[in-house]
C-alpha atoms as a PDB file:
ATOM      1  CA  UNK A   1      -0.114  -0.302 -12.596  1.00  0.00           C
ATOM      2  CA  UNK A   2      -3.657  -0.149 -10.957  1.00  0.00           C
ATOM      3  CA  UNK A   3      -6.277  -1.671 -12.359  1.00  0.00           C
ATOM      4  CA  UNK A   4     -10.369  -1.701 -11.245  1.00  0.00           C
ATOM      5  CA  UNK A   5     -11.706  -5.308 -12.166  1.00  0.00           C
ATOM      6  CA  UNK A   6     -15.395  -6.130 -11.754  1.00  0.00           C
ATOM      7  CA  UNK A   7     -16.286  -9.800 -10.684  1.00  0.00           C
ATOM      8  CA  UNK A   8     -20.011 -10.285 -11.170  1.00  0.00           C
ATOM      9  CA  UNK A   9     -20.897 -13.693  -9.492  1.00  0.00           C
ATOM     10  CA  UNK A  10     -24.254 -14.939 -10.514  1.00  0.00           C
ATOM     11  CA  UNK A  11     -26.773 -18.407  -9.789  1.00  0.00           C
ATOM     12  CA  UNK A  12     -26.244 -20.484 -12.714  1.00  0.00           C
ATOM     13  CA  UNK A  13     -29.475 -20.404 -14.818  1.00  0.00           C
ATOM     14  CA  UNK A  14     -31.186 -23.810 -14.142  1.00  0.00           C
ATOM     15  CA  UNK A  15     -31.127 -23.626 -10.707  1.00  0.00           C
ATOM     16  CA  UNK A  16     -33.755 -21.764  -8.548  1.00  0.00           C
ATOM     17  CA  UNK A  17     -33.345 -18.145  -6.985  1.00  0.00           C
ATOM     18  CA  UNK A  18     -35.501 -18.209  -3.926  1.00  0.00           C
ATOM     19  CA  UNK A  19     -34.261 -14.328  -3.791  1.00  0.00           C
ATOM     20  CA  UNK A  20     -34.721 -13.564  -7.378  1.00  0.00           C
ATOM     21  CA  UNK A  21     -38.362 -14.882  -6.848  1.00  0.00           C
ATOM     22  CA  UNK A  22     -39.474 -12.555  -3.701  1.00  0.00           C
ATOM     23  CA  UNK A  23     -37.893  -9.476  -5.253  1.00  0.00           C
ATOM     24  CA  UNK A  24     -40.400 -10.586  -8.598  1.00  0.00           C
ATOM     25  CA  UNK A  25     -43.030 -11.204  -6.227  1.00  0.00           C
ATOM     26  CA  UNK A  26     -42.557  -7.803  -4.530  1.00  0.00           C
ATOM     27  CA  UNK A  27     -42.640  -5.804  -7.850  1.00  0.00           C
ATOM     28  CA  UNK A  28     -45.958  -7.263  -8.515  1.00  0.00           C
ATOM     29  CA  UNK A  29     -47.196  -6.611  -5.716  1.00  0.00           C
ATOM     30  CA  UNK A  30     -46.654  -2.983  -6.025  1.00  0.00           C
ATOM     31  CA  UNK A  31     -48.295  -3.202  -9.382  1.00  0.00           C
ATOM     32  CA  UNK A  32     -45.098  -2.835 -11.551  1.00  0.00           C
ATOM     33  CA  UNK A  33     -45.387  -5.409 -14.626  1.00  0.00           C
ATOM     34  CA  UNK A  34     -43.699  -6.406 -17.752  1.00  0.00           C
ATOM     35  CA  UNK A  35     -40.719  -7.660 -15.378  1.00  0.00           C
ATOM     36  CA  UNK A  36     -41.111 -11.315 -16.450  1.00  0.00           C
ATOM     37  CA  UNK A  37     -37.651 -12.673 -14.122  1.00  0.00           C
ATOM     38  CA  UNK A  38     -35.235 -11.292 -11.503  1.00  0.00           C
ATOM     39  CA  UNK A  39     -31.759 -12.924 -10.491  1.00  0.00           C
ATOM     40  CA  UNK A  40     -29.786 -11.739  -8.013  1.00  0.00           C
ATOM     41  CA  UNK A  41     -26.264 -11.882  -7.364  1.00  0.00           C
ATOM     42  CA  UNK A  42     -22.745 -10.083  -6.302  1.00  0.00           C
ATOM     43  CA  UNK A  43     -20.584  -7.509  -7.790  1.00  0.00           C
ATOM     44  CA  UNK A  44     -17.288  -7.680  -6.233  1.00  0.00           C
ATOM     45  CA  UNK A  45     -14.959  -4.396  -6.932  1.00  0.00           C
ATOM     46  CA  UNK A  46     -11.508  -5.681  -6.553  1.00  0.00           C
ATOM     47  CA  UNK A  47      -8.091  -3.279  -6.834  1.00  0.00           C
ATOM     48  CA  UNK A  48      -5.208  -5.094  -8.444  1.00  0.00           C
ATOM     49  CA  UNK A  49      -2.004  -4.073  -8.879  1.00  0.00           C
ATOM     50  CA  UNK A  50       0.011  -5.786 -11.977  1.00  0.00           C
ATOM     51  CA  UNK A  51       1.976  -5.630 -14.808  1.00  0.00           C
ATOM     52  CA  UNK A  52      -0.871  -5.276 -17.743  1.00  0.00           C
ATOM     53  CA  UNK A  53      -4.149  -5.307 -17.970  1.00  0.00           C
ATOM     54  CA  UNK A  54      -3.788  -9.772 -18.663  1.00  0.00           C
ATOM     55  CA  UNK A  55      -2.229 -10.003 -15.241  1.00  0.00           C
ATOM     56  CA  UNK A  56      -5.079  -8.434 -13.713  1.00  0.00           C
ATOM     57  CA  UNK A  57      -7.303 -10.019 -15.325  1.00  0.00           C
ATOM     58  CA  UNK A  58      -5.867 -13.481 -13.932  1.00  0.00           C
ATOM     59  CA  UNK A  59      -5.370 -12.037 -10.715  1.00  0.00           C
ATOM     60  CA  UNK A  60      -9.542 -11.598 -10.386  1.00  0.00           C
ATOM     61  CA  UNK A  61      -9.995 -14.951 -11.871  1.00  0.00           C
ATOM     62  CA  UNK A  62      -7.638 -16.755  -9.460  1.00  0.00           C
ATOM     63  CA  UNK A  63      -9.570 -14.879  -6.993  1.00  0.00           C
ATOM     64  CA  UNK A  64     -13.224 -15.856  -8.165  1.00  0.00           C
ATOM     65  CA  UNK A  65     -12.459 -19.684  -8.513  1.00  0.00           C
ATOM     66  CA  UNK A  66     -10.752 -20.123  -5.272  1.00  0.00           C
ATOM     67  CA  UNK A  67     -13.369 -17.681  -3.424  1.00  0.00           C
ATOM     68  CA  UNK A  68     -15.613 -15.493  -4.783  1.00  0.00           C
ATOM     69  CA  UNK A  69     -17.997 -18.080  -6.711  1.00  0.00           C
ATOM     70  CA  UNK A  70     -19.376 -21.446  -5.350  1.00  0.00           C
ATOM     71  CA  UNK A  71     -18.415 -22.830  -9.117  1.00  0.00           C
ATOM     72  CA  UNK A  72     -21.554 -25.821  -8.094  1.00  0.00           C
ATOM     73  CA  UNK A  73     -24.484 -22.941  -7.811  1.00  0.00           C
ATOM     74  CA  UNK A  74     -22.718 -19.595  -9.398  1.00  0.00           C
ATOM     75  CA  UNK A  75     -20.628 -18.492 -13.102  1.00  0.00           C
ATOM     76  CA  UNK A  76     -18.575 -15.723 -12.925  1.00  0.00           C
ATOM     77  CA  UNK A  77     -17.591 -12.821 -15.024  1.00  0.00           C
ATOM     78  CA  UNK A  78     -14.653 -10.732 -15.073  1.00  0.00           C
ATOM     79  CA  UNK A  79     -14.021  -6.849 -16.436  1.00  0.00           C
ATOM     80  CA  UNK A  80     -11.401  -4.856 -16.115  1.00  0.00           C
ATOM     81  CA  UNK A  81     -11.664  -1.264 -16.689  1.00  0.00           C
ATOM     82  CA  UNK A  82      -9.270   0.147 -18.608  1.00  0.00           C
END
């Protein structure tokens, strides 16, 4: 089977994001409030083929903790469609 898993890598949430800051900073200056924080990260689309849905699902995590997420600066998340 085919499966569509999401891998949303993120900056942990103590530590800085000098990008998350200039997109803020932008916002206000075009005079768009109530946004009080902005994080960025990366959504990576991945298609696996495996047995079930479980497989799949380890499949994207094997792929985010070996690659797709610098585990000292970034969490992951993992979502399979089904």
């Amino acid at each position: 089977m085919n499966f569509t898993v999401h891998v949303h890598v993120m900056p942990l949430k103590d530590l800085l994001d000098p990008q998350g800051k200039a997109v803020l900073g932008g916002l206000s200056s075009l005079g768009i409030t109530g946004v009080k924080d902005v994080r960025i990260g990366k959504k990576i689309t991945l298609n696996v083929e495996a047995a079930n849905i479980d497989q799949a699902r380890a499949v994207a995590d094997s792929c985010a903790k070996q690659l797709l997420c610098n585990a000292v600066m970034e969490y992951y998340e993992v979502h399979v469609d089904s």
